[in-house]
PDB file of N, CA and C in Angstrom:
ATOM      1  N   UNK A   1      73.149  87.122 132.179  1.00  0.00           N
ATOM      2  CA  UNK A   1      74.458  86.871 131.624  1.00  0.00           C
ATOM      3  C   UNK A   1      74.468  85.437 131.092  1.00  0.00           C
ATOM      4  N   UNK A   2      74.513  84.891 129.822  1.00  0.00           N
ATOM      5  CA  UNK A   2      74.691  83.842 129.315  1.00  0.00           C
ATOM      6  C   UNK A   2      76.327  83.499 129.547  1.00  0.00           C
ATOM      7  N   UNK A   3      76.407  82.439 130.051  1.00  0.00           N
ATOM      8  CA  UNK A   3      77.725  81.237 129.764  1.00  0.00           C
ATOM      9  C   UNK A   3      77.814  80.447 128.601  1.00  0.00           C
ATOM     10  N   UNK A   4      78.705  80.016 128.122  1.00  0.00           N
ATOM     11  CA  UNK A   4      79.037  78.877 127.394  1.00  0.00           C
ATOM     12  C   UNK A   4      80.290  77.834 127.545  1.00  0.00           C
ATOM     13  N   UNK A   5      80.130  77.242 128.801  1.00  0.00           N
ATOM     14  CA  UNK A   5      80.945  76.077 129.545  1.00  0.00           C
ATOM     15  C   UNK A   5      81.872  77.234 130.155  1.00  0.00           C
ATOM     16  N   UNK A   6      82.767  77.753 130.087  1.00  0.00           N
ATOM     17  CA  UNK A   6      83.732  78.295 131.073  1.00  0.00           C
ATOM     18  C   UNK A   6      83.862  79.660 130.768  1.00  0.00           C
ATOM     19  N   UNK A   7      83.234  80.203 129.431  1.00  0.00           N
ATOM     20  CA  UNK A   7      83.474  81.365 128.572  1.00  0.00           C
ATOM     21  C   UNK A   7      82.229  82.238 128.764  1.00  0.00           C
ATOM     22  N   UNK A   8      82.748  83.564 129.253  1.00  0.00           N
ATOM     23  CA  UNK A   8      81.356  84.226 129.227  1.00  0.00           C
ATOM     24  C   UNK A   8      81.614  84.950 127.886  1.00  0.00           C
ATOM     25  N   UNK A   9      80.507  84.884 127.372  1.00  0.00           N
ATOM     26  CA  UNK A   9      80.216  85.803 126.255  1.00  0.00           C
ATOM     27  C   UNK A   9      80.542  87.172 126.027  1.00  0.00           C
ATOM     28  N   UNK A  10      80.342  87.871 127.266  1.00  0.00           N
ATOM     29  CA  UNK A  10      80.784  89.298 127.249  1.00  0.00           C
ATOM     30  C   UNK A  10      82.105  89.195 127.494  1.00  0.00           C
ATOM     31  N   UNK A  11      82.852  88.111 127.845  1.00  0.00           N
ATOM     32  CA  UNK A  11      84.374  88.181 127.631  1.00  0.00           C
ATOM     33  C   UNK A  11      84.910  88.463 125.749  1.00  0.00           C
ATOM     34  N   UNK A  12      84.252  87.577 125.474  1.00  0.00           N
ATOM     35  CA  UNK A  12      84.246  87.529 124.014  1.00  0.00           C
ATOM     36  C   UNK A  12      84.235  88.600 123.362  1.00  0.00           C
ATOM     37  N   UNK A  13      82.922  88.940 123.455  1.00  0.00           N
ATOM     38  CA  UNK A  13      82.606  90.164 122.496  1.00  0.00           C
ATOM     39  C   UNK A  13      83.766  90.867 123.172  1.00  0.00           C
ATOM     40  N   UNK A  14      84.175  91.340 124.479  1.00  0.00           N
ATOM     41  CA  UNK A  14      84.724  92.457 124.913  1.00  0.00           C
ATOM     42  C   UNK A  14      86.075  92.093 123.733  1.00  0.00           C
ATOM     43  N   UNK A  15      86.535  91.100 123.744  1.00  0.00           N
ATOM     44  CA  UNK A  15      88.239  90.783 123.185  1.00  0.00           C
ATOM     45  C   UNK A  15      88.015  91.046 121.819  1.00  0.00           C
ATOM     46  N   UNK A  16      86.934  90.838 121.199  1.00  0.00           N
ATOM     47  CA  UNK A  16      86.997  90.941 119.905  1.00  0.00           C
ATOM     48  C   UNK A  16      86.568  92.199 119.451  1.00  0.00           C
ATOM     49  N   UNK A  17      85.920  93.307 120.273  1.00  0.00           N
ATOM     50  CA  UNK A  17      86.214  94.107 120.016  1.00  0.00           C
ATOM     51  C   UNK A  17      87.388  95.412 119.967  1.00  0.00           C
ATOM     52  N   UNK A  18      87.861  94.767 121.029  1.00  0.00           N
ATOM     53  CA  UNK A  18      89.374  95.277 121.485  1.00  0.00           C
ATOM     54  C   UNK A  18      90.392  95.113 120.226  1.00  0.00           C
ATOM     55  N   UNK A  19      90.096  93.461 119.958  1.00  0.00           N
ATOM     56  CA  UNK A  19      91.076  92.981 118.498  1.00  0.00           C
ATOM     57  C   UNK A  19      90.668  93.910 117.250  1.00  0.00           C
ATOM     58  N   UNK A  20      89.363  93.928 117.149  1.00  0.00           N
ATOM     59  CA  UNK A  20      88.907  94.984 115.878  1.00  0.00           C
ATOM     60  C   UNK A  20      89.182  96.194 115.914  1.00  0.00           C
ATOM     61  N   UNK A  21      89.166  96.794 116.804  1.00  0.00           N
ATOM     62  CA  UNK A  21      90.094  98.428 116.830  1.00  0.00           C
ATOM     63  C   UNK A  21      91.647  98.043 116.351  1.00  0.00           C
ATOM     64  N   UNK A  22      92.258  97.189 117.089  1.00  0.00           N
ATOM     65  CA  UNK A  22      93.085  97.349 116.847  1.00  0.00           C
ATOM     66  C   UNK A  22      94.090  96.690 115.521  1.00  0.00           C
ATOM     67  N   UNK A  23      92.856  95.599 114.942  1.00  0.00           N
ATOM     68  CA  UNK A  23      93.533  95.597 114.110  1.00  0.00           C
ATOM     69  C   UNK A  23      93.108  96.584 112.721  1.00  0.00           C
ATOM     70  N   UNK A  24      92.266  97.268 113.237  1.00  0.00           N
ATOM     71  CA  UNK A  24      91.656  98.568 112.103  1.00  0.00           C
ATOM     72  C   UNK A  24      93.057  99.104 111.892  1.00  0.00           C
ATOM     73  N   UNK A  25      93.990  99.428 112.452  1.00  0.00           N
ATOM     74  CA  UNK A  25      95.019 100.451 111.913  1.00  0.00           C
ATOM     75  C   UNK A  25      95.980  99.791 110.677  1.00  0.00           C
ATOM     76  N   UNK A  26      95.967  98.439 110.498  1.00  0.00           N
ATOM     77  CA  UNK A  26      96.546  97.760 109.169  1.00  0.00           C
ATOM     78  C   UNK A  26      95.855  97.589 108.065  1.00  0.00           C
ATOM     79  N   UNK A  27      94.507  98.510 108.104  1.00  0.00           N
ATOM     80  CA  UNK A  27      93.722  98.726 107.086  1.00  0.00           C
ATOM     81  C   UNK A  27      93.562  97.160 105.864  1.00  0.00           C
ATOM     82  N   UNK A  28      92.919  96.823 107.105  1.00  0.00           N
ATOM     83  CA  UNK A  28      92.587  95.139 106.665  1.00  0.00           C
ATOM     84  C   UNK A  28      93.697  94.229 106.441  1.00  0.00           C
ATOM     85  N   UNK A  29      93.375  92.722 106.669  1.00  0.00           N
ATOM     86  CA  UNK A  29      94.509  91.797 106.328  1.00  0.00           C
ATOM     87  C   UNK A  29      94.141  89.970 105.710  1.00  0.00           C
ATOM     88  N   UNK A  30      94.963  89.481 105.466  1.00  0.00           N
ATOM     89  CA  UNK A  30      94.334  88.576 104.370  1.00  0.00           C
ATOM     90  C   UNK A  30      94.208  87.758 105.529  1.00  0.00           C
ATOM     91  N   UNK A  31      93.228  86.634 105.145  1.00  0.00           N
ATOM     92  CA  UNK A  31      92.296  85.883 106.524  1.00  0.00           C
ATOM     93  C   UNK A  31      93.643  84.819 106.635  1.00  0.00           C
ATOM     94  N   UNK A  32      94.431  84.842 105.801  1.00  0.00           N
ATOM     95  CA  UNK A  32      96.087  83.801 105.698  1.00  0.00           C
ATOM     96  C   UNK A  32      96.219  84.004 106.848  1.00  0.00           C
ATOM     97  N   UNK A  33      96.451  85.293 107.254  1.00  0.00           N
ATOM     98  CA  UNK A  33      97.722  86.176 108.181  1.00  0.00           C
ATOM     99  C   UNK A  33      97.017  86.362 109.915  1.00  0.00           C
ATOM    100  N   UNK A  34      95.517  85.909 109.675  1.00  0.00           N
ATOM    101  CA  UNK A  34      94.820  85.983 111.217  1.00  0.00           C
ATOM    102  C   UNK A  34      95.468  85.757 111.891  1.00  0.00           C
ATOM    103  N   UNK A  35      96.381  84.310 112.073  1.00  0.00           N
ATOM    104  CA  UNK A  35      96.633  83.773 113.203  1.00  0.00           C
ATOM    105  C   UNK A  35      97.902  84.267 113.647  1.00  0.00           C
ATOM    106  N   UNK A  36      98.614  84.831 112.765  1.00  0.00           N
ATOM    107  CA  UNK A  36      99.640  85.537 113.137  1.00  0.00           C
ATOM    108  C   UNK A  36      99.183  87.222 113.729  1.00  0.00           C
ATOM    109  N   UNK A  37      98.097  87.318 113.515  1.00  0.00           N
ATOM    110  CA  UNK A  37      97.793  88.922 113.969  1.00  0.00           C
ATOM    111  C   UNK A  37      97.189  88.152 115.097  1.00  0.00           C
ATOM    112  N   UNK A  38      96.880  87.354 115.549  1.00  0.00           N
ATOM    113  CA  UNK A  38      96.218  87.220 116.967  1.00  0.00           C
ATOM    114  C   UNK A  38      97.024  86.566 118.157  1.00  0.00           C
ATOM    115  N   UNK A  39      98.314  86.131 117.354  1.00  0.00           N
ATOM    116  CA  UNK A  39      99.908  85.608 118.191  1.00  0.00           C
ATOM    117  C   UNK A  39     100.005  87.133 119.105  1.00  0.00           C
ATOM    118  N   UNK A  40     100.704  87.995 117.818  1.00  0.00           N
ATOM    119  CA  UNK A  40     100.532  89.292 117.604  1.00  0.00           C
ATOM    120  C   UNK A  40     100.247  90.216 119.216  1.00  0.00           C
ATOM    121  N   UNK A  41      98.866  89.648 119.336  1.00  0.00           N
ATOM    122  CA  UNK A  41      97.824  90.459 119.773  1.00  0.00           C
ATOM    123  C   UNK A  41      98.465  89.731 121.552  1.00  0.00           C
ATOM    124  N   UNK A  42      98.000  88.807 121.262  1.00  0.00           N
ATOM    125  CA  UNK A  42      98.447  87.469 122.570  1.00  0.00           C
ATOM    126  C   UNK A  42      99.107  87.977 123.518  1.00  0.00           C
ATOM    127  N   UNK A  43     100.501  88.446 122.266  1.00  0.00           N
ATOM    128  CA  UNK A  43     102.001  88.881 123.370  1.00  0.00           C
ATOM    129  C   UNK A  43     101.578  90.233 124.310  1.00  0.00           C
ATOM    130  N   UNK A  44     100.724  90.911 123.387  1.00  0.00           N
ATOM    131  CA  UNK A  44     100.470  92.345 123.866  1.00  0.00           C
ATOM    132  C   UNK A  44      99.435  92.304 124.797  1.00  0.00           C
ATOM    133  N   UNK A  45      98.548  91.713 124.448  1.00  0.00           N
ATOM    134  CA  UNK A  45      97.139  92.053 125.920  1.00  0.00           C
ATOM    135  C   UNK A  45      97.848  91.114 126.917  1.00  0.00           C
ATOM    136  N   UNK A  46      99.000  89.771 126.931  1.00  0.00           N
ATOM    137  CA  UNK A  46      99.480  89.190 128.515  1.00  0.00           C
ATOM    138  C   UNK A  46     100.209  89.765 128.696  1.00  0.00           C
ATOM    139  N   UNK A  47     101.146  91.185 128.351  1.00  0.00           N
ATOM    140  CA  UNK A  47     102.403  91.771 128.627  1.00  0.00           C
ATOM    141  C   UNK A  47     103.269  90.979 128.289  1.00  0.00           C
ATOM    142  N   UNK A  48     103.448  89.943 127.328  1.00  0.00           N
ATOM    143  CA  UNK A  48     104.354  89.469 127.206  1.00  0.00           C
ATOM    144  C   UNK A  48     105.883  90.039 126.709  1.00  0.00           C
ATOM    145  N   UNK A  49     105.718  91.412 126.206  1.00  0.00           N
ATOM    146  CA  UNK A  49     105.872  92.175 125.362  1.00  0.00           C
ATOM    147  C   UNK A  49     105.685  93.886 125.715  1.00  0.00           C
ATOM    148  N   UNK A  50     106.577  94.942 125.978  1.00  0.00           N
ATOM    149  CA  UNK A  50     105.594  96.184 126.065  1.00  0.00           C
ATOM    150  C   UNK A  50     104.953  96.845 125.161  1.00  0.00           C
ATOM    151  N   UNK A  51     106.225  96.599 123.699  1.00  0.00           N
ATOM    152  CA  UNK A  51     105.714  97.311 122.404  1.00  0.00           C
ATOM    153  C   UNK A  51     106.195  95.965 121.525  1.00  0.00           C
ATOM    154  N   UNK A  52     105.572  96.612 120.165  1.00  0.00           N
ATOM    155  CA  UNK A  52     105.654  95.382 119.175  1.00  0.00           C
ATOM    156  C   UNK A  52     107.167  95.423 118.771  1.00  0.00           C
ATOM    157  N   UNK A  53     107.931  95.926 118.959  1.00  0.00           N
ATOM    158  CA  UNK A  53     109.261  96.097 118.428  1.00  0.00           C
ATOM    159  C   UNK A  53     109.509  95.131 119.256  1.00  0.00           C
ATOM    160  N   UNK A  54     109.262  95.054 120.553  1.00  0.00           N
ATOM    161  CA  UNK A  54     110.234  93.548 121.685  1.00  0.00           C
ATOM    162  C   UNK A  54     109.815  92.498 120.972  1.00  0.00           C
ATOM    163  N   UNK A  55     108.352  92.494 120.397  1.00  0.00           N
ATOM    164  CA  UNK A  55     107.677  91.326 119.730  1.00  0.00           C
ATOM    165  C   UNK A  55     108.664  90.958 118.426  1.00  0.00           C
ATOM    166  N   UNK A  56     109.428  91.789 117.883  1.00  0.00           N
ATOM    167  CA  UNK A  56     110.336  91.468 116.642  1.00  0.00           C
ATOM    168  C   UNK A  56     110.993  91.333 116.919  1.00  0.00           C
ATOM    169  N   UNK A  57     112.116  91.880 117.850  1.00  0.00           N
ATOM    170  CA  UNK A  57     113.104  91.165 118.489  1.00  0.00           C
ATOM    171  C   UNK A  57     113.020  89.901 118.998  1.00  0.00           C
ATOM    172  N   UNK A  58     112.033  89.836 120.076  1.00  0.00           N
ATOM    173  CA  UNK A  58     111.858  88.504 120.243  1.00  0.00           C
ATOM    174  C   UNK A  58     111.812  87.322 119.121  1.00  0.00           C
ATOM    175  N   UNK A  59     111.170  87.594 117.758  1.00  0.00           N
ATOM    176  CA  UNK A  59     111.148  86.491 116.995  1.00  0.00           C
ATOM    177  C   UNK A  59     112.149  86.164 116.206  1.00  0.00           C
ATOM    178  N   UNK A  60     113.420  87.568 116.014  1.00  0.00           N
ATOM    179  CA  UNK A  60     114.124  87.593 115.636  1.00  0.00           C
ATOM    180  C   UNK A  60     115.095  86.578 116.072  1.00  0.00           C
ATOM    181  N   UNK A  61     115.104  86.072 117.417  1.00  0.00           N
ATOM    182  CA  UNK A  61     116.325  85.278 118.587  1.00  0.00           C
ATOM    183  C   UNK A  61     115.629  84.690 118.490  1.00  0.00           C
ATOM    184  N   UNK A  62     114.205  84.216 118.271  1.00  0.00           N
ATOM    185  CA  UNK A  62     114.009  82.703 118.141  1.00  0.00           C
ATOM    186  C   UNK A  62     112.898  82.485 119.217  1.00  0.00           C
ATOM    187  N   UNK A  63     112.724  82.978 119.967  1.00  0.00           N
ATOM    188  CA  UNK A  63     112.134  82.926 121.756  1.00  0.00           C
ATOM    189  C   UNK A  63     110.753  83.651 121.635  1.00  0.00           C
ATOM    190  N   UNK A  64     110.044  83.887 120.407  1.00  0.00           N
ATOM    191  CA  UNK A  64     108.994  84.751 120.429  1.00  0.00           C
ATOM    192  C   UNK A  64     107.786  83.393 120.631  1.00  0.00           C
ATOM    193  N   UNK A  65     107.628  82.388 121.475  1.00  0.00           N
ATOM    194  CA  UNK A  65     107.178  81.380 121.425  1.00  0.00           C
ATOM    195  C   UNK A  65     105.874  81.876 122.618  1.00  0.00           C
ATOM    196  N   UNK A  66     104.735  81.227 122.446  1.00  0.00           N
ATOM    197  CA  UNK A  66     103.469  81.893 123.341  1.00  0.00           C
ATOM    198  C   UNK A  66     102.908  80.783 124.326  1.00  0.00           C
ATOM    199  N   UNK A  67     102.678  81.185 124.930  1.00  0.00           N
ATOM    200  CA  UNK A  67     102.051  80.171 126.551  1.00  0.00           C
ATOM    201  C   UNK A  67     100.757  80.211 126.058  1.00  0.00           C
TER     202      UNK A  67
END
């Protein structure tokens, strides 16, 4: 198992493949908009969020802010 300071690698790959399924269903997106698809993503894999609709509400009131 390779490390890289606190990060294991197979953490990595595991998340980024998780992110690539899921962001397959928006049938690609402009590299602009990453960081907002990985806010996105944030709320949903910590539960911040159950579905993306709380995620719009939430940004809607202002409070969609990420730890």
């Amino acid at each position: 198992m390779r490390t890289r300071g606190a990060v294991l690698l197979q953490h990595v790959n595991g998340y980024h493949s998780r992110f690539h399924g899921w962001l397959s269903r928006f049938n690609g997106v402009a590299s602009k908009y990453l960081p907002n698809y990985l806010g996105w993503r944030h709320g949903l894999d910590g539960r911040r969020w159950s579905a993306p609709a709380d995620c719009l509400i939430a940004a809607l009131r202002g409070n969609c802010a990420l730890s």
